[in-house]
Protein backbone atom coordinates (compact mmCIF):
# COMPACT_ATOMS: atom_id res chain seq x y z
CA UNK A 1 47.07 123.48 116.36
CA UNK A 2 50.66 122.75 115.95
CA UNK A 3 51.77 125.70 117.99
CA UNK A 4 49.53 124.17 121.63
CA UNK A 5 50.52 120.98 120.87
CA UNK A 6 54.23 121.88 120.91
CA UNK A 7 54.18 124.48 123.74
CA UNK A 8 52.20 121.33 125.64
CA UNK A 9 54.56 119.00 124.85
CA UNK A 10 57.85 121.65 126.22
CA UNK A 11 55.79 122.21 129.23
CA UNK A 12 55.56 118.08 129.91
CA UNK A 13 59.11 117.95 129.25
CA UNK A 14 59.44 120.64 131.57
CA UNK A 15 58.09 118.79 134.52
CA UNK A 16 59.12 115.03 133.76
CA UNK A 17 62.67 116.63 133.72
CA UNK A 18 64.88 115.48 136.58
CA UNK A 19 66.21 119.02 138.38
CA UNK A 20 63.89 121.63 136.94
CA UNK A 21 61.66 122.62 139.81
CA UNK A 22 62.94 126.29 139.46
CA UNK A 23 62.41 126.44 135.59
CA UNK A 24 58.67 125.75 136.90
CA UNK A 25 58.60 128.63 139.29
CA UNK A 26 57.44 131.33 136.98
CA UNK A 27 54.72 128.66 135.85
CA UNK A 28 53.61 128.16 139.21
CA UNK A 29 53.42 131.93 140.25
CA UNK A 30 51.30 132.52 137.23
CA UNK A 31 48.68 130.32 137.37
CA UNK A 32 48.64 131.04 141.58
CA UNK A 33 47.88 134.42 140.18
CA UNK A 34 45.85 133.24 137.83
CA UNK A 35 43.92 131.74 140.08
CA UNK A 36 43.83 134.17 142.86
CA UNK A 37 42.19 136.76 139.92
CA UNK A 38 39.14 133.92 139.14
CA UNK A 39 38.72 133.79 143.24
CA UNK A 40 38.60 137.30 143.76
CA UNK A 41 36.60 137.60 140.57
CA UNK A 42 33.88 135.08 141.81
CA UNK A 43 33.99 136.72 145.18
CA UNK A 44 32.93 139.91 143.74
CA UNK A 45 30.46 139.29 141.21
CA UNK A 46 29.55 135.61 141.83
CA UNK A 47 28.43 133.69 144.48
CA UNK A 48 30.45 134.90 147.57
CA UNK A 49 30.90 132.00 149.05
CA UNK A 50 33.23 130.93 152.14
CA UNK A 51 34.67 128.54 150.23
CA UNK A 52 35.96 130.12 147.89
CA UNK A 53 37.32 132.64 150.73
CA UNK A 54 39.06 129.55 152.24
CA UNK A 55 40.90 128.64 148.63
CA UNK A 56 42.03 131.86 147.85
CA UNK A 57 44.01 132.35 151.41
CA UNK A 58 45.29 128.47 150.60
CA UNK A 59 46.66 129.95 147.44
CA UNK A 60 48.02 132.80 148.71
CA UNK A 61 49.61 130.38 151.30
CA UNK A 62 50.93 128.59 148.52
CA UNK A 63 52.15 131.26 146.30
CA UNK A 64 54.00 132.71 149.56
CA UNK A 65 55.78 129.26 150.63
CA UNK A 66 56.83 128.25 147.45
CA UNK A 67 58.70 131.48 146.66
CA UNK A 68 59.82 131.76 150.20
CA UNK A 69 61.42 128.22 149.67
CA UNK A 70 62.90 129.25 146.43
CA UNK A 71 64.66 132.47 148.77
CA UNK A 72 66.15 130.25 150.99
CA UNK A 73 67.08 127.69 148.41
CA UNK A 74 68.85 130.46 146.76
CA UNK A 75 70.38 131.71 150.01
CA UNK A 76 71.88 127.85 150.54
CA UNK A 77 73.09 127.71 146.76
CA UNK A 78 75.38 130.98 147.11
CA UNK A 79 76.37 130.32 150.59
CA UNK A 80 78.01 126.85 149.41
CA UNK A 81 79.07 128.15 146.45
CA UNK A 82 80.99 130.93 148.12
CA UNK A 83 82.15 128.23 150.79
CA UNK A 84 83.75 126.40 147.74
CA UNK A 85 85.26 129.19 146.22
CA UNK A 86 86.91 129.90 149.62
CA UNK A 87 87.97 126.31 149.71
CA UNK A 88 89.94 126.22 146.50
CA UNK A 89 91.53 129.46 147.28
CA UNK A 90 92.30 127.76 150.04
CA UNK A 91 94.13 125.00 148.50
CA UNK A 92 96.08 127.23 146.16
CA UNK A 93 97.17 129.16 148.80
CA UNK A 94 98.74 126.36 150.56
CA UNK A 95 100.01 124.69 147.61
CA UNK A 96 101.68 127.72 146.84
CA UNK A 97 103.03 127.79 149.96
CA UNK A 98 104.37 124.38 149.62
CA UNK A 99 106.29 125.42 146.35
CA UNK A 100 107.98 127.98 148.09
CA UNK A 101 109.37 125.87 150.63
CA UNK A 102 111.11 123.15 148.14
């Protein structure tokens, strides 16, 4: 009992935490999945039922867009990073530069 209780409360921490959207990616892709198995599931040996047609093309909608925004997220994060590296090479070069000349 003490083991779901626990592993509930780290997953609440999880989300109320300011700046942890990409721990919660791998969360999010598994219960899209998770969900995507129960629609397909239902599809085939349940009730097929447009509806549940319509959900499981949101989710793959969802599943798609959140992990393309993660991509390009990624993408942004190393292109400034390498943009700052470049700057502070930069600004050792030219301090260097400046040493030479006293």
């Amino acid at each position: 009992m003490s083991e779901s209780t626990s592993s509930g409360n780290i997953l609440l921490d999880l989300i109320l935490q300011p700046g942890s959207s990409l721990k919660l990616v791998p969360v999010i892709n598994v219960t899209l999945v998770l969900l995507l198995i129960v629609i397909v599931l239902l599809q085939i040996y349940g009730d097929s039922n447009v509806h549940f047609t319509i959900m499981g093309f949101l989710a793959v909608g969802l599943l798609g867009s959140v992990n393309w925004f993660i991509a390009e997220f990624n993408v942004a994060k190393r292109k400034r990073e390498a943009e700052e590296r470049e700057n502070m090479r930069n600004e050792n070069d030219s301090s260097s530069i400046e040493k030479k000349d006293d």
